[in-house]
Protein backbone atom coordinates (compact mmCIF):
# COMPACT_ATOMS: atom_id res chain seq x y z
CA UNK A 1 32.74 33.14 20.44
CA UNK A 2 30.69 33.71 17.27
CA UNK A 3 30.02 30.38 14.67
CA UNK A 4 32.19 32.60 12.12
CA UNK A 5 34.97 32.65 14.50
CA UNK A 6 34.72 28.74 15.32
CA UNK A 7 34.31 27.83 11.89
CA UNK A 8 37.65 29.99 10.92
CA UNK A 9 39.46 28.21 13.61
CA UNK A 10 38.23 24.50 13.29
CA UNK A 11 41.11 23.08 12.23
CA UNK A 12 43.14 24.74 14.73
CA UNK A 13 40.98 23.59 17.39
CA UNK A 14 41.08 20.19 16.06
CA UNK A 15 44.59 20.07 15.92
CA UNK A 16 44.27 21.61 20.13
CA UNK A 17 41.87 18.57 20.78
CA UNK A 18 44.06 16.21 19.10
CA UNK A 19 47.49 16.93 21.42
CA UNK A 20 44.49 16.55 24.36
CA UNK A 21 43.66 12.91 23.02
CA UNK A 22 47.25 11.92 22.41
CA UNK A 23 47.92 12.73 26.20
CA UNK A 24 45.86 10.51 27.02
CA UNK A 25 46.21 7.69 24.53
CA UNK A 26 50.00 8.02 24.55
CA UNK A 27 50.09 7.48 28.50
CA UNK A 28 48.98 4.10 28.47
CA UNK A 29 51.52 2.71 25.38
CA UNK A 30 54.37 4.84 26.62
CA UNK A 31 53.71 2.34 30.15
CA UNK A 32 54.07 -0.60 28.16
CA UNK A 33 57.61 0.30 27.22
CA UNK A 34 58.37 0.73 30.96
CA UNK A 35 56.72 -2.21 32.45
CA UNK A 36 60.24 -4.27 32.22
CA UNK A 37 62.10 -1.34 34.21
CA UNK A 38 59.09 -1.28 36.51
CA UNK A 39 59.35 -5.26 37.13
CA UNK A 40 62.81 -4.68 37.99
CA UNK A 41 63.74 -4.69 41.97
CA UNK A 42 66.88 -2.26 41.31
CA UNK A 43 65.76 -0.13 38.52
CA UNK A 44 61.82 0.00 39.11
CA UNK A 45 59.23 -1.33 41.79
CA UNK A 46 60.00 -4.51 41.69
CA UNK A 47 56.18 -5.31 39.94
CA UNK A 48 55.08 -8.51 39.55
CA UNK A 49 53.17 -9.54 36.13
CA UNK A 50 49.73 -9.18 38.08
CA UNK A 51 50.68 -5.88 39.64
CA UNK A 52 51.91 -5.11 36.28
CA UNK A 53 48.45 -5.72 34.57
CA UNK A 54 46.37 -4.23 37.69
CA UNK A 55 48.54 -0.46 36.72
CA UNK A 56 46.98 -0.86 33.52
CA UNK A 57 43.67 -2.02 34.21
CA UNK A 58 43.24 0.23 37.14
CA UNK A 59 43.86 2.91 34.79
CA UNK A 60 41.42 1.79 31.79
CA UNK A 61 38.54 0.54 34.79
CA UNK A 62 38.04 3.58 35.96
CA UNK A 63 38.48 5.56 32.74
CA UNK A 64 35.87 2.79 31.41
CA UNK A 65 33.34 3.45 34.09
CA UNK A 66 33.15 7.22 34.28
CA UNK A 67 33.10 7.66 30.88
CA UNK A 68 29.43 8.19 30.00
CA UNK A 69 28.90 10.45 33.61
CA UNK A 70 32.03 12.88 31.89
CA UNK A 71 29.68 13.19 28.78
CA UNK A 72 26.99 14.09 30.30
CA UNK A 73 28.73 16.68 33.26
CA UNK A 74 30.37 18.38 29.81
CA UNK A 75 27.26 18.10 28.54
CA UNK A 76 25.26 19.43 31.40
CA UNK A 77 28.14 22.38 32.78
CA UNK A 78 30.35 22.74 29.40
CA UNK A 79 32.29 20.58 27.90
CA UNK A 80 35.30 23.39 27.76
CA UNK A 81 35.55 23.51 31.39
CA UNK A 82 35.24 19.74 31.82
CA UNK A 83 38.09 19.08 29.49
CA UNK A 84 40.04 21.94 31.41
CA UNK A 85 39.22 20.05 34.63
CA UNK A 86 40.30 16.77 33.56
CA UNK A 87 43.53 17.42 32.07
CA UNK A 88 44.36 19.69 35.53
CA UNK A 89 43.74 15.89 37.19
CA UNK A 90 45.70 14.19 34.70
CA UNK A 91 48.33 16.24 35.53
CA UNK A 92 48.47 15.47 39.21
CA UNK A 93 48.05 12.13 38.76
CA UNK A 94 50.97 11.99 36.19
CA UNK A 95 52.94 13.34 39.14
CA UNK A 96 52.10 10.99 41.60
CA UNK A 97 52.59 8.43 39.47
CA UNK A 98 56.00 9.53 38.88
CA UNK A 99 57.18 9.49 42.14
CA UNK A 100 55.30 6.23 43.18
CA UNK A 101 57.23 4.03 45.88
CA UNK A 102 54.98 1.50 45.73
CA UNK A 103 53.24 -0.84 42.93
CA UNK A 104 50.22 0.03 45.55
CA UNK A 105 51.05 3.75 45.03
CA UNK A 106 51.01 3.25 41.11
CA UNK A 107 47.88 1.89 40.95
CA UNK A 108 46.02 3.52 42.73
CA UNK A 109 47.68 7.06 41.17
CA UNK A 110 47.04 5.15 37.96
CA UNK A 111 43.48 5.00 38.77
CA UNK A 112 43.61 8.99 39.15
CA UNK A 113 44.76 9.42 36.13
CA UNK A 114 41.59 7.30 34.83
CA UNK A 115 39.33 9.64 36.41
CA UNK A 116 41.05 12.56 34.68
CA UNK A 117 41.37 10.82 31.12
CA UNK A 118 37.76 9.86 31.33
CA UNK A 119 36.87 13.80 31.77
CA UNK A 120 38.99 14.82 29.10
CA UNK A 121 38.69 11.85 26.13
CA UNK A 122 34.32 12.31 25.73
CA UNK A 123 34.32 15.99 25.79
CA UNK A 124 37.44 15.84 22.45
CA UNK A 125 34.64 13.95 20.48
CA UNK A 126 31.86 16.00 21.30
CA UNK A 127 33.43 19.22 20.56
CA UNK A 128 34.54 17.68 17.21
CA UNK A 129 31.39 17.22 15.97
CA UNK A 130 29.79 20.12 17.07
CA UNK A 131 32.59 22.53 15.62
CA UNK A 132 32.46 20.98 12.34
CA UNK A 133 29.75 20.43 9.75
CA UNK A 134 28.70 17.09 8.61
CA UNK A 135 30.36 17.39 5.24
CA UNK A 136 33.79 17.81 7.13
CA UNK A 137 33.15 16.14 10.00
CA UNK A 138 34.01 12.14 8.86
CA UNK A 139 37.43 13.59 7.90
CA UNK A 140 37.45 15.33 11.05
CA UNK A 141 37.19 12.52 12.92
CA UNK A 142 39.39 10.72 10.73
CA UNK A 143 42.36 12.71 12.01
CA UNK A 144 40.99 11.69 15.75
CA UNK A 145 40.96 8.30 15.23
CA UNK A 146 44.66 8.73 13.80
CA UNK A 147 45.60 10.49 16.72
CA UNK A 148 44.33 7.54 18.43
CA UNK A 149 46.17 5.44 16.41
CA UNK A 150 49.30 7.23 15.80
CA UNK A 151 49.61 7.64 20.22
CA UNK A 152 49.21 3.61 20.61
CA UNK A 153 52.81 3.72 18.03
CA UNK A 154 54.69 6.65 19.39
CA UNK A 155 54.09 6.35 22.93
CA UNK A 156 56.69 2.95 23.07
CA UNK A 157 59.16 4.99 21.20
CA UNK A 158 58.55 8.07 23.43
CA UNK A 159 58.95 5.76 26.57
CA UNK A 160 61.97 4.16 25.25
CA UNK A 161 63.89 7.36 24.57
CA UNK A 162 62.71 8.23 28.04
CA UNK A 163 64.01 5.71 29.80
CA UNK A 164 67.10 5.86 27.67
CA UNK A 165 68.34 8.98 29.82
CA UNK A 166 65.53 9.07 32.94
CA UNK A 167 64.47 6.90 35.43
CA UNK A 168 60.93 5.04 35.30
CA UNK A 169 58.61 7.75 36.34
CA UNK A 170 59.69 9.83 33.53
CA UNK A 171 57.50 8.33 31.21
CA UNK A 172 54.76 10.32 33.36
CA UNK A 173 56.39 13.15 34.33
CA UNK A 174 56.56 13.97 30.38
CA UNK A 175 52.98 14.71 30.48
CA UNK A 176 52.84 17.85 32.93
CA UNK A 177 54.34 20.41 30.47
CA UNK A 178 52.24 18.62 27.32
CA UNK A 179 49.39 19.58 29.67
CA UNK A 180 49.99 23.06 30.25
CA UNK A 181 50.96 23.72 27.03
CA UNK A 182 47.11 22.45 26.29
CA UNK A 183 45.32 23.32 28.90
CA UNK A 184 46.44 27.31 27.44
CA UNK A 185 45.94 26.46 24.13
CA UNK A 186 42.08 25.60 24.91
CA UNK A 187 41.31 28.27 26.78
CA UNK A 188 42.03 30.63 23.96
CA UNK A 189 41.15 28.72 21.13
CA UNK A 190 38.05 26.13 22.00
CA UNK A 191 34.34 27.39 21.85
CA UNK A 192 32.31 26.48 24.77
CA UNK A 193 29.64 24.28 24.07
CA UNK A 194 26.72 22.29 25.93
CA UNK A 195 23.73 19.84 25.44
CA UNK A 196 20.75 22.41 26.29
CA UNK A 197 18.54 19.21 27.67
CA UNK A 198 21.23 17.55 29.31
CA UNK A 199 20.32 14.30 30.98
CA UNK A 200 20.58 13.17 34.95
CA UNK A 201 23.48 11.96 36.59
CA UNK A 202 23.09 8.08 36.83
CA UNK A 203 25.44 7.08 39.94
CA UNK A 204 23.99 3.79 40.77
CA UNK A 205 25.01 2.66 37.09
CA UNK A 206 28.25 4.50 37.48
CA UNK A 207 29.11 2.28 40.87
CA UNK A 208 27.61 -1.05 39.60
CA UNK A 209 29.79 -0.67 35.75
CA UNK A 210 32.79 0.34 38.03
CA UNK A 211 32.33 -2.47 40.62
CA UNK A 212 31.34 -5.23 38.16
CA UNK A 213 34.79 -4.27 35.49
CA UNK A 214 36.74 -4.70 38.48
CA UNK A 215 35.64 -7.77 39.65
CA UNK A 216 35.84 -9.45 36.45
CA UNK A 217 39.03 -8.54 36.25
CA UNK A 218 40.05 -9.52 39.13
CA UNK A 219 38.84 -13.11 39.21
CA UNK A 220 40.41 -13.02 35.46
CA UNK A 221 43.91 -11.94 36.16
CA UNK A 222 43.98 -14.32 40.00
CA UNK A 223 43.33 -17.18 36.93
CA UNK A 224 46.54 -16.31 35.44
CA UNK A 225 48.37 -16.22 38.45
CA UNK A 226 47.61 -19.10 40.15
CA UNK A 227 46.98 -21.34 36.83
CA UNK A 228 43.62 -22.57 38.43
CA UNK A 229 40.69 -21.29 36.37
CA UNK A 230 37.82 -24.19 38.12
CA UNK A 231 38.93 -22.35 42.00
CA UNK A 232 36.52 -20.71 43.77
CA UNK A 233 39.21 -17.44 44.44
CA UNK A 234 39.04 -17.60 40.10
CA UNK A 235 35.41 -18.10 39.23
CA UNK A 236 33.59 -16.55 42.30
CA UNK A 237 34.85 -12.88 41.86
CA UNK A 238 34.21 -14.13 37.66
CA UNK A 239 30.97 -14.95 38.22
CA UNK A 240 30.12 -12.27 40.62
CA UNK A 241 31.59 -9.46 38.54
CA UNK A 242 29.01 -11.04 35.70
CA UNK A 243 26.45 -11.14 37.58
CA UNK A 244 26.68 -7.11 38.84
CA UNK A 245 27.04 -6.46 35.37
CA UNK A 246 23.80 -8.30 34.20
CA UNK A 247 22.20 -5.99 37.39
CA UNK A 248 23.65 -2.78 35.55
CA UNK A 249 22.50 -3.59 31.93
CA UNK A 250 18.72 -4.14 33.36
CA UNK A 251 19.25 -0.97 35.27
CA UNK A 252 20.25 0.81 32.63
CA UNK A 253 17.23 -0.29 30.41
CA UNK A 254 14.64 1.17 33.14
CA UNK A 255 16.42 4.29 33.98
CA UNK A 256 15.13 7.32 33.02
CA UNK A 257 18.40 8.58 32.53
CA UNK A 258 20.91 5.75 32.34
CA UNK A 259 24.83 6.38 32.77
CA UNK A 260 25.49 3.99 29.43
CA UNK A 261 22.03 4.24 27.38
CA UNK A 262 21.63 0.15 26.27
CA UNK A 263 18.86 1.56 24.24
CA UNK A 264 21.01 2.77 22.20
CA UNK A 265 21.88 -0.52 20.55
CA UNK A 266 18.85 -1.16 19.24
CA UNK A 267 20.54 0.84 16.01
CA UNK A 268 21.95 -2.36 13.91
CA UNK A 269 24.42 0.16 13.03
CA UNK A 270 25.33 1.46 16.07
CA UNK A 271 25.79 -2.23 17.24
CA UNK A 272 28.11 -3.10 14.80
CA UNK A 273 30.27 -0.06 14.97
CA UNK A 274 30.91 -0.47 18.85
CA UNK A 275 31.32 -4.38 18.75
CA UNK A 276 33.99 -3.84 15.90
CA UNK A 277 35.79 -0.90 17.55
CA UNK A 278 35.83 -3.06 21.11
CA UNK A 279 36.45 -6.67 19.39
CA UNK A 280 39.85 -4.85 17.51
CA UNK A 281 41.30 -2.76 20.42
CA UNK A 282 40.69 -6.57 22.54
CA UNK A 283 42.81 -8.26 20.66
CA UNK A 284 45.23 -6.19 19.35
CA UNK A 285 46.03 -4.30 22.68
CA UNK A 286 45.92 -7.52 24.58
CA UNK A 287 49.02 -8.29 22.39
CA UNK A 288 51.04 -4.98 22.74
CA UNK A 289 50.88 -6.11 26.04
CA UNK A 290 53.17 -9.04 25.89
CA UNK A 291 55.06 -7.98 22.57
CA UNK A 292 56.92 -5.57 24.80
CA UNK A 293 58.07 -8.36 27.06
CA UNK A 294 59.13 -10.04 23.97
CA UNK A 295 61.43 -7.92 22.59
CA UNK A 296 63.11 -6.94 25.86
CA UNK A 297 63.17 -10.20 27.79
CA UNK A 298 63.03 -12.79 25.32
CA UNK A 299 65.34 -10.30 22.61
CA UNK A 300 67.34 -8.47 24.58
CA UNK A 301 66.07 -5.10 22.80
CA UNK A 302 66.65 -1.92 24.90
CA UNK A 303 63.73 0.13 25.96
CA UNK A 304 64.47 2.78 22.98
CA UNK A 305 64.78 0.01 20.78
CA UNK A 306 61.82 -1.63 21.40
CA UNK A 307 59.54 1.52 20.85
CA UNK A 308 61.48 1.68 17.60
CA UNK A 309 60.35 -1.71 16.69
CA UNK A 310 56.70 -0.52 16.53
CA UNK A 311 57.58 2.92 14.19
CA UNK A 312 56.21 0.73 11.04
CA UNK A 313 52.50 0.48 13.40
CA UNK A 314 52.90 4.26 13.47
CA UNK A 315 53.92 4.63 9.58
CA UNK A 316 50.55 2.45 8.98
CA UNK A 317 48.54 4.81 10.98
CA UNK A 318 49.96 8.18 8.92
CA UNK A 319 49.13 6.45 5.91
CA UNK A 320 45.53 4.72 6.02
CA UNK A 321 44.14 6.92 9.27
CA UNK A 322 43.50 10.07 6.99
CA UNK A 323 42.45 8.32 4.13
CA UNK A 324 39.61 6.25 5.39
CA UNK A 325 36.90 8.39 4.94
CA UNK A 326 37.66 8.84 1.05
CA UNK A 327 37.73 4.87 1.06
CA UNK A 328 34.33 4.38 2.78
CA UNK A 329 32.52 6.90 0.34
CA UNK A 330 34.05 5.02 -2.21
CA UNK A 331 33.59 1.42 -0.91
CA UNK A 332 30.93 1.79 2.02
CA UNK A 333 31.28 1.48 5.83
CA UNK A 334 31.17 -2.15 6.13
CA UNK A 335 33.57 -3.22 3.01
CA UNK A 336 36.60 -0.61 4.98
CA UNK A 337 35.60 -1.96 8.44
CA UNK A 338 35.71 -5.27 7.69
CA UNK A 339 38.73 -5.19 5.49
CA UNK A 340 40.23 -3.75 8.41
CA UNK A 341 39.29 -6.54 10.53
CA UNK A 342 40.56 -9.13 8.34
CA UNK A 343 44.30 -7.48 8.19
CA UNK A 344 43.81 -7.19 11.85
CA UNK A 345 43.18 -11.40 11.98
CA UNK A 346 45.84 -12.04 9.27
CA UNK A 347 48.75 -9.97 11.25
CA UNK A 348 47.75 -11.15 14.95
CA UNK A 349 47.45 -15.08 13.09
CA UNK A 350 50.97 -14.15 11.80
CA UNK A 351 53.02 -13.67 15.44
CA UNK A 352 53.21 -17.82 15.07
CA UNK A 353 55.83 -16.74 12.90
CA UNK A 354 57.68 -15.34 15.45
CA UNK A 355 60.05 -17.30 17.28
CA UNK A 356 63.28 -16.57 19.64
CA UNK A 357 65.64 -16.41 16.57
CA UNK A 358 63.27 -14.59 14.40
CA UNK A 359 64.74 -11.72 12.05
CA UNK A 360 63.23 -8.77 13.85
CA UNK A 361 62.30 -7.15 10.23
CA UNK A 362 59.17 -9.74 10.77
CA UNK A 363 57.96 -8.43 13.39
CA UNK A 364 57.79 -4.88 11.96
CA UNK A 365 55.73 -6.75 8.80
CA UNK A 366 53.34 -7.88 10.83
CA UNK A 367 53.33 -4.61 12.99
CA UNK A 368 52.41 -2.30 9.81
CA UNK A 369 49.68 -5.07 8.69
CA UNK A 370 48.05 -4.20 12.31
CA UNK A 371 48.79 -0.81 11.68
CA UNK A 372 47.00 -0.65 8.75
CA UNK A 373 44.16 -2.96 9.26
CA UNK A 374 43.68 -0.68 12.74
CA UNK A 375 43.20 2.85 10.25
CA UNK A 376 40.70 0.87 8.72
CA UNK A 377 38.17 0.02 11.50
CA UNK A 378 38.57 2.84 13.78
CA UNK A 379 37.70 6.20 11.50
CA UNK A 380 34.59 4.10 9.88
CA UNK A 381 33.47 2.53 12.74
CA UNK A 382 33.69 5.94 14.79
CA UNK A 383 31.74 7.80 12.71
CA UNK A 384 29.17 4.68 12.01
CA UNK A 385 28.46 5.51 16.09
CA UNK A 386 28.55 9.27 15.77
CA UNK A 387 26.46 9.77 13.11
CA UNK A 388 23.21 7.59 14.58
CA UNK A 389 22.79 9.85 16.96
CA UNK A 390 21.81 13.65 16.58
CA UNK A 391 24.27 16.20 17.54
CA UNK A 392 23.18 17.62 20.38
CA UNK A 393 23.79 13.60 21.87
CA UNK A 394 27.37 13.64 20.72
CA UNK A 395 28.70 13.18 24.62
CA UNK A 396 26.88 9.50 24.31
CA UNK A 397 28.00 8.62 21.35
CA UNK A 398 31.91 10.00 22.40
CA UNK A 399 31.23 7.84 25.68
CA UNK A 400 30.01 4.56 23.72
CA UNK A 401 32.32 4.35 21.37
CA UNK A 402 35.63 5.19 24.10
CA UNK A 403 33.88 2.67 26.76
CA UNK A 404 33.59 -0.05 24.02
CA UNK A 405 37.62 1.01 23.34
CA UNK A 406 38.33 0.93 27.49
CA UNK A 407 36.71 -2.04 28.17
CA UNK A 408 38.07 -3.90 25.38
CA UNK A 409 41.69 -2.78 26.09
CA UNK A 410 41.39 -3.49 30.41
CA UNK A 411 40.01 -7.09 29.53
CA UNK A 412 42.48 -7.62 26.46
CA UNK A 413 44.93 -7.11 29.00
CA UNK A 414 43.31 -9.34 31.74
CA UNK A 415 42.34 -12.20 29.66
CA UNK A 416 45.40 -12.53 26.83
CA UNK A 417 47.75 -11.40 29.82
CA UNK A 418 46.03 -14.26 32.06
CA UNK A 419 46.77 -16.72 29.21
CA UNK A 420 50.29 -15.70 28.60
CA UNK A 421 50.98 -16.62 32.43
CA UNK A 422 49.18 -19.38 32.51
CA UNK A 423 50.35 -21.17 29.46
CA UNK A 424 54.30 -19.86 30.32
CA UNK A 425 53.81 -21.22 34.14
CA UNK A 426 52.34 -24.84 32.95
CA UNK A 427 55.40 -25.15 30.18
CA UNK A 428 57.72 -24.36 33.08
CA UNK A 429 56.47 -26.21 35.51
CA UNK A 430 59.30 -29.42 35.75
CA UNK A 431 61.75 -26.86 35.83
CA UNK A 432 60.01 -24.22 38.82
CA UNK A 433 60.09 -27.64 40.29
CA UNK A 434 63.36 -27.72 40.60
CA UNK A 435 63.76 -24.31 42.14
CA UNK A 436 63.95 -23.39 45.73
CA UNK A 437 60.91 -22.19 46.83
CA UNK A 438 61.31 -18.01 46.68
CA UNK A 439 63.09 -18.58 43.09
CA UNK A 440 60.25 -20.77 41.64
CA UNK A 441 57.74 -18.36 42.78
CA UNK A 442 59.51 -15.49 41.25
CA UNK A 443 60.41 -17.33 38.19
CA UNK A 444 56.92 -18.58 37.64
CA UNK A 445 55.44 -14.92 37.82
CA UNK A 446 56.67 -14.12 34.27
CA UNK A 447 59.50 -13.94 31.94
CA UNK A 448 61.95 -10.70 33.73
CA UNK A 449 61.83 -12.89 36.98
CA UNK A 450 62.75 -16.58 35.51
CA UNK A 451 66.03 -13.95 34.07
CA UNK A 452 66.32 -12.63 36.84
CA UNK A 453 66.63 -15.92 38.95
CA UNK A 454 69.02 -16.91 36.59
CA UNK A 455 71.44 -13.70 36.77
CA UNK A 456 71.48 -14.53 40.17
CA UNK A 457 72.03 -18.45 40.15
CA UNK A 458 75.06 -17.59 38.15
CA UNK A 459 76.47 -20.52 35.99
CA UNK A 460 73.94 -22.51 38.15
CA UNK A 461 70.81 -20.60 36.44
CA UNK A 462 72.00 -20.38 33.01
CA UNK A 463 70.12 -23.47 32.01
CA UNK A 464 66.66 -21.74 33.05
CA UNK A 465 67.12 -18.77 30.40
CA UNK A 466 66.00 -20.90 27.17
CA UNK A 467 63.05 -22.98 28.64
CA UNK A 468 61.73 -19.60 29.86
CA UNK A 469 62.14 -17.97 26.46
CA UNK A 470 60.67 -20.77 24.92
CA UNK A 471 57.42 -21.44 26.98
CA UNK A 472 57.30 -17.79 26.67
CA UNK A 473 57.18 -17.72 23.20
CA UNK A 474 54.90 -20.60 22.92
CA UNK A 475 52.28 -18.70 25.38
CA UNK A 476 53.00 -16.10 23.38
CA UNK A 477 51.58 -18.11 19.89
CA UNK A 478 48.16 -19.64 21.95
CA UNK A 479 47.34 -15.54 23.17
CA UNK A 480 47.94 -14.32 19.39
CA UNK A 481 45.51 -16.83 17.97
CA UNK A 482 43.14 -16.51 20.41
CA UNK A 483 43.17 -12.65 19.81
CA UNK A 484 42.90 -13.20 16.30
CA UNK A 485 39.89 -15.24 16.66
CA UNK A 486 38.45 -12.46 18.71
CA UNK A 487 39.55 -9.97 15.79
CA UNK A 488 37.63 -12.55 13.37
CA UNK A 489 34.49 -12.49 15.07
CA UNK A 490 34.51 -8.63 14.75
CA UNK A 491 34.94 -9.29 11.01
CA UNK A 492 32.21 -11.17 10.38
CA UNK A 493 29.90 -8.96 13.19
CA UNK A 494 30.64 -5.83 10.61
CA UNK A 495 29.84 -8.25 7.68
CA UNK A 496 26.45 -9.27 9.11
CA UNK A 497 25.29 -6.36 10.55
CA UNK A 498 26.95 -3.07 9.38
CA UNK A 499 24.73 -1.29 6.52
CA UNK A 500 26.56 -1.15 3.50
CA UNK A 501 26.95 1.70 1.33
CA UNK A 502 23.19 1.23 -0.04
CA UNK A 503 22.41 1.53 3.41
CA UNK A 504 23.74 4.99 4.48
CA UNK A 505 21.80 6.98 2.46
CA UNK A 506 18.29 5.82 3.93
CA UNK A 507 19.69 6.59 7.48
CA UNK A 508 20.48 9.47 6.90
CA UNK A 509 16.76 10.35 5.79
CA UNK A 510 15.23 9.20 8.30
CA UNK A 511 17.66 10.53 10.90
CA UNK A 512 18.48 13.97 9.67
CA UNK A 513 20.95 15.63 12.36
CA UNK A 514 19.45 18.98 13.89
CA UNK A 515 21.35 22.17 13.54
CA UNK A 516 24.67 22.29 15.84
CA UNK A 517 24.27 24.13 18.80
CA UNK A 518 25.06 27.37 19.20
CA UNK A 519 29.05 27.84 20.72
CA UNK A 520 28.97 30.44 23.74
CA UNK A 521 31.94 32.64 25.00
């Protein structure tokens, strides 16, 4: 395919690249919808919260942790065929988690489709900025951020008109015919493309990232459950996960070819771009997690109208998304990013408003203020990390900036999902006391069981339904202001350490980007 050809068809190919992403993206919000119907005995698995978490994080781990070895396969074979490949695995994993019998059998199909989301998300980026020119390209990836964006909104909705008419493992089944549709539309449309000085696979850095995420997360989320963060079965998997991930940064700095370059962040802008992209998604994913749970258990909102609820986070994301980049060349990188930040902090801070009588119009306030201060960090910050590098390195760039995104989201979900259930459990204690034994341990795992105990106490279980909402609600308030501390932090890393708009310019001199590689049939 000649460069006139590609450069006729860019947007086309952008839009192609875009339904990829949203695939992806959409997969893991259109689960949070579900995760109710999942928890359900009858009507799902019968999860409990930690099983619940672990088909997230399973997911995001794995996606997390192959990342950078995706960019630099598409980078060494094509990224074309790599994106073909991984959306073919996506596929069969959305089928298998479909027709999962098992929490077991969704996780672990979960963690399938990680391996096939981290082929395709790296090689979307990388073909981005290699189709289009650098005067188009922060627009470009403007629209990929949104797509980002706009697939953390829709995906509830999706899920909730889903499960309106379908069972549970509809909400994967939906992606098989997106896929095709894709995986056709690339193969006619996408130019092939490839790093010609690719480096070396790095699987000792693959295993040790892989091994220490899950370990961490795993001494995180056992916290939660058992409410006992000073026990050996919490801070010895903690501490060990830490300590594997120490032995994979110094690994990675005296590699010749690392799997996730550390180097890299010598780049002050760099730096700031990834912590503000991973800092945001932390927080503000950690609290989709538990909003969902919310508005169906602690509500009563059906599934459809739940993913309703967050159509003003996807109206945000329209609006601001493509406009960014015409906001940071008028205001600079850092002002937008850390504007963004701050909305972030002000509409996380603002979910103490929320109570279990609230007017439900709040809550889609303060879900448009995320939206919006969300399509302020992540086309800015994206490009801050894209553009420090030189083109033909785009795979490493794609992979840092979507393993600062993975990360962040797996341990939003383990840490602000770990403090949910462990402030909800200690609220509820006097009354799990109460309980016979198999009741107070299902009641105690999260908010569907204590109503579900209580639909089957009858009159008898009635009075457990408002404590539970309650000490929900208040766990609800201490993981909200944690996030938004977390989301605060990220606002003043931009602030400190983010070149302003003074800045760019002298970057750019001293970096210029090579010419793009040549696309090949």
């Amino acid at each position: 395919m000649d460069s006139q050809t590609v450069q006729r068809r860019r947007w086309y190919i952008l839009g192609v690249l875009t339904v990829s992403l949203l695939v992806v993206v959409l997969d893991n919000t259109i689960l949070n919808v579900a995760l109710k119907t999942i928890a359900d005995p009858a009507k799902g698995l019968g999860a409990t919260q930690s099983q619940l978490e672990w088909s997230i994080n399973s997911y995001t781990l794995v996606f997390a942790g192959l990342l950078f070895t995706f960019g630099v396969i598409g980078d060494r074979i094509g990224r074309k065929r790599v994106l073909m490949g991984g959306m073919a695995v996506f596929a069969l994993a959305s089928l298998a988690s479909a027709y999962a019998q098992s929490p077991d059998q969704l996780i672990y199909a979960r963690a399938l489709m990680g391996l096939g989301g981290a082929a395709i998300m790296p090689q979307t980026l990388s073909i981005i900025s290699n189709v289009f020119e650098p005067h188009e390209r922060a627009r470009a990836i403007g629209i990929w951020a949104g797509a980002v964006g706009l697939g953390v909104a829709i995906g509830p909705l999706t899920g909730g008109l889903l499960l309106a008419h379908f069972w549970w493992g509809s909400v994967f089944l939906i992606n098989v015919p997106v896929i095709i549709a894709g995986v056709t539309l690339i193969a006619f449309l996408v130019p092939e493309s490839r790093n010609p000085s690719p480096g070396r696979l790095d699987p000792i850095g693959v295993v040790l990232s892989v091994v220490g995420l899950v370990v961490v997360s795993y001494g995180i989320i056992q916290g939660g459950d058992k409410g006992e963060w000073l026990a050996l079965s919490t801070l010895g998997p903690i501490l060990a996960g830490l300590a594997v991930l120490a032995l994979f940064v110094w690994h990675e700095a005296h590699t010749a070819s690392p799997a996730f370059d550390v180097r890299l962040f010598k780049d002050a802008r760099m730096s700031a771009a990834v912590a503000s992209i991973a800092l945001c998604f932390f927080a503000a994913t950690g609290v989709f997690f538990f909003t969902s749970f919310y508005m169906q258990s602690v509500r009563g909102l059906s599934a459809l109208e739940s993913g309703a609820m967050v159509l003003p986070f996807a109206a945000a994301q329209l609006i601001f998304s493509p406009r960014s980049a015409g906001m940071v060349r008028r205001f600079g990188a850092k002002a937008v990013c850390t504007s963004g930040l701050l909305l972030v902090t002000v509409a996380l801070a603002s979910y103490q408003f929320v109570g279990t009588d609230t007017p439900m119009w709040i809550l889609g306030v303060i879900f448009f203020v995320q939206g919006a201060g969300m399509a302020n960090v992540m086309p800015p910050a994206t490009e801050s990390v894209m553009s420090a590098l030189p083109r033909e390195k785009a795979g490493a760039g794609s992979a840092v900036n979507n393993v600062a995104r993975q990360v962040a989201v797996a341990m939003g979900v383990a840490v602000l999902g770990s403090v949910v259930a462990s402030v909800y459990r200690g609220d509820l204690h006097d009354r799990l006391a109460a309980l016979p034994a198999g009741a107070r341990e299902a009641a105690g795992e999260s908010i569907e069981g204590a109503h579900a105990v209580a639909a089957r106490m009858g009159t008898a279980g009635q009075g457990l339904v408002g404590p539970a909402d309650t000490a929900f609600v208040h766990a609800m308030h201490t993981a909200s202001i944690a996030a938004a501390v977390v989301s605060f932090l990220g606002a003043l890393v931009v602030l400190k350490w983010m070149p302003g708009r003074a800045a760019a310019p002298a970057v750019e001199e001293q970096a210029p980007a090579p010419e793009p590689e040549k696309a090949r049939v």
